[in-house]
N, C-alpha and C. Protein backbone atom coordinates (compact mmCIF):
# COMPACT_ATOMS: atom_id res chain seq x y z
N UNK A 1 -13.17 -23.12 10.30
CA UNK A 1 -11.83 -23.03 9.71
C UNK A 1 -11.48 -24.37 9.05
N UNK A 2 -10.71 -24.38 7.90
CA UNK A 2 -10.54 -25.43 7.23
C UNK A 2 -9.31 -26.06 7.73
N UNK A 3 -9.74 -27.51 7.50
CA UNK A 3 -8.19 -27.99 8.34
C UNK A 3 -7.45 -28.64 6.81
N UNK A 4 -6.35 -29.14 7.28
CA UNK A 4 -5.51 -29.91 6.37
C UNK A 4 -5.93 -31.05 6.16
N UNK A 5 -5.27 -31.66 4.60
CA UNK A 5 -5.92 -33.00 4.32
C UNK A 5 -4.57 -34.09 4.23
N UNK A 6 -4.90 -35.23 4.71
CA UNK A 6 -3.56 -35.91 4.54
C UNK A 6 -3.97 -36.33 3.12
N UNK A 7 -2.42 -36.60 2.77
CA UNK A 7 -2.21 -36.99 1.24
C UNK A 7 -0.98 -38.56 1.41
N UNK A 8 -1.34 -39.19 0.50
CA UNK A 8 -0.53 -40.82 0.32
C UNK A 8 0.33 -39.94 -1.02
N UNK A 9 1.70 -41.12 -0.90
CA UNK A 9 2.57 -40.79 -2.11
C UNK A 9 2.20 -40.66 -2.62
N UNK A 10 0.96 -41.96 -3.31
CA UNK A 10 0.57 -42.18 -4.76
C UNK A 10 -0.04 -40.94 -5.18
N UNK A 11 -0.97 -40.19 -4.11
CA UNK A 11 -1.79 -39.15 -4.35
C UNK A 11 -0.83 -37.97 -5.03
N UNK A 12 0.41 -37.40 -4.06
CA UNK A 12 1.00 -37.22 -4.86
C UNK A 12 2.19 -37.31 -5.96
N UNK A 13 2.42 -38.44 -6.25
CA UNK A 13 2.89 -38.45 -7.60
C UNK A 13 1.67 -38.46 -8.89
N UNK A 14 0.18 -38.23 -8.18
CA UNK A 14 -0.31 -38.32 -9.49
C UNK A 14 -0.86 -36.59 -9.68
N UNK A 15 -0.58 -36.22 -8.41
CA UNK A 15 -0.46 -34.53 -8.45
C UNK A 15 0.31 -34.03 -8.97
N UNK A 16 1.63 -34.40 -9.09
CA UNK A 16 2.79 -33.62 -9.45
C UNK A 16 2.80 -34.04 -11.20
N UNK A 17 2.05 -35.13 -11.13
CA UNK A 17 2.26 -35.44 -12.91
C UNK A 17 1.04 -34.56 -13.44
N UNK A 18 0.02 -34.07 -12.87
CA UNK A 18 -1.16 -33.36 -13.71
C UNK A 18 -1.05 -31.69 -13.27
N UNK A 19 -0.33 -31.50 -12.13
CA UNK A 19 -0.01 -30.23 -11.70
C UNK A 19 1.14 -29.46 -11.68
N UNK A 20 1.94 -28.74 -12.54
CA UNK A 20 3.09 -28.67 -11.84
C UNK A 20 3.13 -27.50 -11.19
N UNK A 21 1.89 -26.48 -10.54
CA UNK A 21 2.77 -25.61 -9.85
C UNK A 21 2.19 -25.88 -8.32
N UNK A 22 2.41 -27.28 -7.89
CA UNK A 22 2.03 -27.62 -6.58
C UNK A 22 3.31 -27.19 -5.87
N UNK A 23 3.31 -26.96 -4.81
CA UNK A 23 4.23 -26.71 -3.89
C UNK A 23 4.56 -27.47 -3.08
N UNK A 24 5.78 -27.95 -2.46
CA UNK A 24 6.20 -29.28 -1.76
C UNK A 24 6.93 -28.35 -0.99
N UNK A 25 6.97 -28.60 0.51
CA UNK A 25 7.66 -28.10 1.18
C UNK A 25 8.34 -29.05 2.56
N UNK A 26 9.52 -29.31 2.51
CA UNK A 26 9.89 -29.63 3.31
C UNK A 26 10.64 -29.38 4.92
N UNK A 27 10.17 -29.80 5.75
CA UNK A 27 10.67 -29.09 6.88
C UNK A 27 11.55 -30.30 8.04
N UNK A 28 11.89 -31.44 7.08
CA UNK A 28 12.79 -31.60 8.08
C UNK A 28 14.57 -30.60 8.34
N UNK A 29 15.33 -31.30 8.63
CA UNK A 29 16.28 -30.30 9.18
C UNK A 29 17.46 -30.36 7.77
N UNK A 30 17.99 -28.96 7.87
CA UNK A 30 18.45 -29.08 6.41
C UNK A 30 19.40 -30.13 5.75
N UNK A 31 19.93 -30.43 7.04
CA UNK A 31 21.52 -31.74 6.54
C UNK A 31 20.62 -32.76 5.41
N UNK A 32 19.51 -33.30 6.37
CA UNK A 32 18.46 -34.25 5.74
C UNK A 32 18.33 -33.84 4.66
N UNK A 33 17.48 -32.75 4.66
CA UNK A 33 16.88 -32.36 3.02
C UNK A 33 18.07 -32.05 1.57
N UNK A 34 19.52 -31.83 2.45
CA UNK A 34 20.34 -31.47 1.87
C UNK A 34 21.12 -32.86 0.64
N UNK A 35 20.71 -33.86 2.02
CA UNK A 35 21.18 -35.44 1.34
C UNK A 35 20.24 -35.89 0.73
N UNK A 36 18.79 -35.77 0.66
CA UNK A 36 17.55 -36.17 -0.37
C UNK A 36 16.52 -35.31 -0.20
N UNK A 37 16.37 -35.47 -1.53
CA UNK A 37 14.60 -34.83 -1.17
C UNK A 37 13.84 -35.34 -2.05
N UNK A 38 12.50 -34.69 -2.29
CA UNK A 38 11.58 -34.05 -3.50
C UNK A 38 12.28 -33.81 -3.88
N UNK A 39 12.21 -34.19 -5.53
CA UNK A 39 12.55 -32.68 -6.58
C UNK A 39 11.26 -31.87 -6.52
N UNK A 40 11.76 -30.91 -6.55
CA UNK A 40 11.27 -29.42 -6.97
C UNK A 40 10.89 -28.88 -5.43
N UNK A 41 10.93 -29.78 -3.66
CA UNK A 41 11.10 -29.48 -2.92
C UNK A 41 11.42 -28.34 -2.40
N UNK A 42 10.77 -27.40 -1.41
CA UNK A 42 11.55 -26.53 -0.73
C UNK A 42 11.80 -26.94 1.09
N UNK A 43 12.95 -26.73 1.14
CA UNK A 43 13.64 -26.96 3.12
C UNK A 43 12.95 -25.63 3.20
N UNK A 44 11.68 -25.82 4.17
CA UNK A 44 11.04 -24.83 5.22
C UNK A 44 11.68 -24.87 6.55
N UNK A 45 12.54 -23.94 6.66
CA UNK A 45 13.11 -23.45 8.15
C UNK A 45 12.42 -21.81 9.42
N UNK A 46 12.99 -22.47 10.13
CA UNK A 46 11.86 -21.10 10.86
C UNK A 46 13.03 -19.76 10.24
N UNK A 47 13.87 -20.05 9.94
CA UNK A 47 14.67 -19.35 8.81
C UNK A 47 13.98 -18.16 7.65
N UNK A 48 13.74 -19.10 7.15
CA UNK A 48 13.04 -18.79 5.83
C UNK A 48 11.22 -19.08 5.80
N UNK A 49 10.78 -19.36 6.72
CA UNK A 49 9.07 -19.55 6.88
C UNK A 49 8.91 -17.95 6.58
N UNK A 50 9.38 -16.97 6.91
CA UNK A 50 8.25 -15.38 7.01
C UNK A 50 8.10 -15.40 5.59
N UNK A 51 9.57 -15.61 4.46
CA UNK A 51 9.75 -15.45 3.32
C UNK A 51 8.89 -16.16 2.62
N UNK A 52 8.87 -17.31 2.72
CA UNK A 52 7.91 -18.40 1.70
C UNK A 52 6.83 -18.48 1.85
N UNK A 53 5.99 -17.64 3.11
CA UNK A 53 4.81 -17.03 3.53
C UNK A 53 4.84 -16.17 2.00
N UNK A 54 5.54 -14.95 2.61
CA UNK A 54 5.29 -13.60 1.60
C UNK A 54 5.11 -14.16 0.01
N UNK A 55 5.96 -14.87 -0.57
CA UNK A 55 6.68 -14.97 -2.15
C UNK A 55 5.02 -16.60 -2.30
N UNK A 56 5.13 -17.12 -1.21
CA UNK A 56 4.17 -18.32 -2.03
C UNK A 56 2.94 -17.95 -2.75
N UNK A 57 2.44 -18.94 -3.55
CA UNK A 57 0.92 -18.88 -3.93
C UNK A 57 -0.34 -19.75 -3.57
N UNK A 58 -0.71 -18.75 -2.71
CA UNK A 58 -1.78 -19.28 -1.48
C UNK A 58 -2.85 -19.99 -1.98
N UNK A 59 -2.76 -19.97 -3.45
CA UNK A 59 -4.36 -20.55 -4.07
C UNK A 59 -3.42 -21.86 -4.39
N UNK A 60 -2.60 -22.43 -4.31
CA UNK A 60 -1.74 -23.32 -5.19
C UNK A 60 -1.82 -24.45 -3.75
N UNK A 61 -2.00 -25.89 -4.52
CA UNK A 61 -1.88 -26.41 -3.66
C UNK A 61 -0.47 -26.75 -2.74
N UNK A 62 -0.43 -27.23 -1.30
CA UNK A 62 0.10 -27.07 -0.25
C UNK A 62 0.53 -28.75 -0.15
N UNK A 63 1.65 -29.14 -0.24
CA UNK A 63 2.02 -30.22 0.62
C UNK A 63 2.95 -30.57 1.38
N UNK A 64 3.17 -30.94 2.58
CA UNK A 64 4.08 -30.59 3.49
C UNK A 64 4.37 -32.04 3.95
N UNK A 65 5.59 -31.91 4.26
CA UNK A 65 6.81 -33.41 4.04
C UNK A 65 7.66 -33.07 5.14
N UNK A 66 7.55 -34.43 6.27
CA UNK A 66 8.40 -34.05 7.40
C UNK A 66 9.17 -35.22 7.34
N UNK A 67 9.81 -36.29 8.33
CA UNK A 67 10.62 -37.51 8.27
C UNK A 67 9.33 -38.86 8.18
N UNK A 68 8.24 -38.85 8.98
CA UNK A 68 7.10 -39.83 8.80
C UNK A 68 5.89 -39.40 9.05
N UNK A 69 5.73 -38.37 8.53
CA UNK A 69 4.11 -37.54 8.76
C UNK A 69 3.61 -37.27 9.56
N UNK A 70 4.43 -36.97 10.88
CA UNK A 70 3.43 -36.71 11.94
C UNK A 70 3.90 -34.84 12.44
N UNK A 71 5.12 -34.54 12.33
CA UNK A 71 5.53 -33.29 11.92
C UNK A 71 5.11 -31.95 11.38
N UNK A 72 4.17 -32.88 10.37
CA UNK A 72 4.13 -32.14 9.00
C UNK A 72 2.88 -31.50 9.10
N UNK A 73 1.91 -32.05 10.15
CA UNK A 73 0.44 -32.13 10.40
C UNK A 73 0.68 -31.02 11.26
N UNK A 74 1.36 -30.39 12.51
CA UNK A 74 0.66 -29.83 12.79
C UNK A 74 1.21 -28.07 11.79
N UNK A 75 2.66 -28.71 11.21
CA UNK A 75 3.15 -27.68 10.14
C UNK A 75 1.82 -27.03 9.07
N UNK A 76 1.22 -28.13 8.70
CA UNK A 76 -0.18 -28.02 7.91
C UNK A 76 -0.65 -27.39 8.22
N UNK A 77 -1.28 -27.69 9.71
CA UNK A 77 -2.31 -26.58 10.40
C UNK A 77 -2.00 -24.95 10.88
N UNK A 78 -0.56 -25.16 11.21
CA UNK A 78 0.11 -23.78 10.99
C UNK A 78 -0.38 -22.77 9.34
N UNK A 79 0.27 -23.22 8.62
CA UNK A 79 -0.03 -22.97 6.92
C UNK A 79 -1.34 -22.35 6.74
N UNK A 80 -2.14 -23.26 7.05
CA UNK A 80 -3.95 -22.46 6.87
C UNK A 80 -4.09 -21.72 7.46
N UNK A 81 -3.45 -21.93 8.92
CA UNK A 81 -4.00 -20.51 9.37
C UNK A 81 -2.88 -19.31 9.50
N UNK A 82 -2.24 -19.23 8.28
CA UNK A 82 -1.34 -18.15 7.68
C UNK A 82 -1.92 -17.63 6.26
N UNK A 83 -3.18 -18.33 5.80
CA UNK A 83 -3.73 -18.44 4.56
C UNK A 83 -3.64 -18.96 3.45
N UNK A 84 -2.51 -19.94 3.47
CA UNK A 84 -2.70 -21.18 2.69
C UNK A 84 -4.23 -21.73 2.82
N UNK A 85 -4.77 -22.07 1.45
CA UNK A 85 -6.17 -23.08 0.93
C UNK A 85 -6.67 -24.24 1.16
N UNK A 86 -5.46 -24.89 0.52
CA UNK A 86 -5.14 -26.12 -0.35
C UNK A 86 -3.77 -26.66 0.67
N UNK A 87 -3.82 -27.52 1.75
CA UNK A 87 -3.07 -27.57 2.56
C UNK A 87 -2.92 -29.25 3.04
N UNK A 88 -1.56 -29.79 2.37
CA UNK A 88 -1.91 -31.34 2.45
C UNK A 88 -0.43 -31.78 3.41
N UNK A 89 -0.98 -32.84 4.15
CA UNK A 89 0.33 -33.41 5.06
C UNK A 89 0.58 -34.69 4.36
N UNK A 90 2.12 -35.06 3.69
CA UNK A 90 1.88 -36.34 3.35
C UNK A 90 2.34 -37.69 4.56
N UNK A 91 1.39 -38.41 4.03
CA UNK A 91 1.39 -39.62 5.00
C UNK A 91 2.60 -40.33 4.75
N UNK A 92 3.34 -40.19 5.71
CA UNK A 92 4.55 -41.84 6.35
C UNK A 92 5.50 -40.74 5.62
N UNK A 93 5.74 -39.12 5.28
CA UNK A 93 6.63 -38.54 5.24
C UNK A 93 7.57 -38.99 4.41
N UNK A 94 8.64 -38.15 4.69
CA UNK A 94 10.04 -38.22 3.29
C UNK A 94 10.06 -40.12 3.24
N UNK A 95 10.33 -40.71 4.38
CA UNK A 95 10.52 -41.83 4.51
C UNK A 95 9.55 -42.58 3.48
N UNK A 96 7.95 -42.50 3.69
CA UNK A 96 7.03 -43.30 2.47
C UNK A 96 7.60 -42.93 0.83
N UNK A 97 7.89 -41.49 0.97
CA UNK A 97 8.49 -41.55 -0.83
C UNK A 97 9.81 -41.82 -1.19
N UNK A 98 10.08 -41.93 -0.31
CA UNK A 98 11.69 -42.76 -0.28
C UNK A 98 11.67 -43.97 -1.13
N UNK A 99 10.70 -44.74 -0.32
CA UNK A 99 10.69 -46.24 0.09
C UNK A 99 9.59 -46.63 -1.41
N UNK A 100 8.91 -45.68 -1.41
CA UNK A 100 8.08 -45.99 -3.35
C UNK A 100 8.99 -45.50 -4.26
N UNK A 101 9.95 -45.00 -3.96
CA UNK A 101 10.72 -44.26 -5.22
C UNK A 101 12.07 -45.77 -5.91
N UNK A 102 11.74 -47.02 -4.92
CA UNK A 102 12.53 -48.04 -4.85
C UNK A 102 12.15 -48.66 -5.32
């Protein structure tokens, strides 16, 4: 079984500039995501997880954004084995693209 790959900001901001139908998903808690995010971000809640299962595109790459990356990893490993591919945790979380976006 394939596991998840961690990903650095840089990795993706140079994804999001050559790709745009990557998928960013965020799962910290909504107040958070509500006061910043990603653009083009989605708040993954156990809410809305069955839905963004059904509607996503499983061949499209996967990156998942928690508060400092440790969250997000085992969220990742969840994802693949729902049939997500392409399944990336980013490293040091919302907090690392925060802090490069400065």
């Amino acid at each position: 079984m394939p596991n998840f790959q961690h990903f650095s900001v840089n990795q993706l901001i140079q994804l999001a500039e050559t790709n745009p139908d990557i998928q960013i998903v965020d799962i910290r808690d909504t107040a958070s995501f509500e006061s910043a995010n990603i653009k083009g971000s989605v708040n993954l809640t156990n809410d809305n997880l069955a839905n963004f299962i059904a509607e996503a595109d499983m061949d499209q790459p996967l990156i998942v954004v928690c508060y400092h990356g440790i969250s997000s990893q085992n969220a990742a490993e969840y994802l693949i084995e729902q049939g997500f591919d392409d399944v990336y945790s980013l490293d040091g979380g919302y907090q690392a693209w925060r802090e490069s976006e400065s």
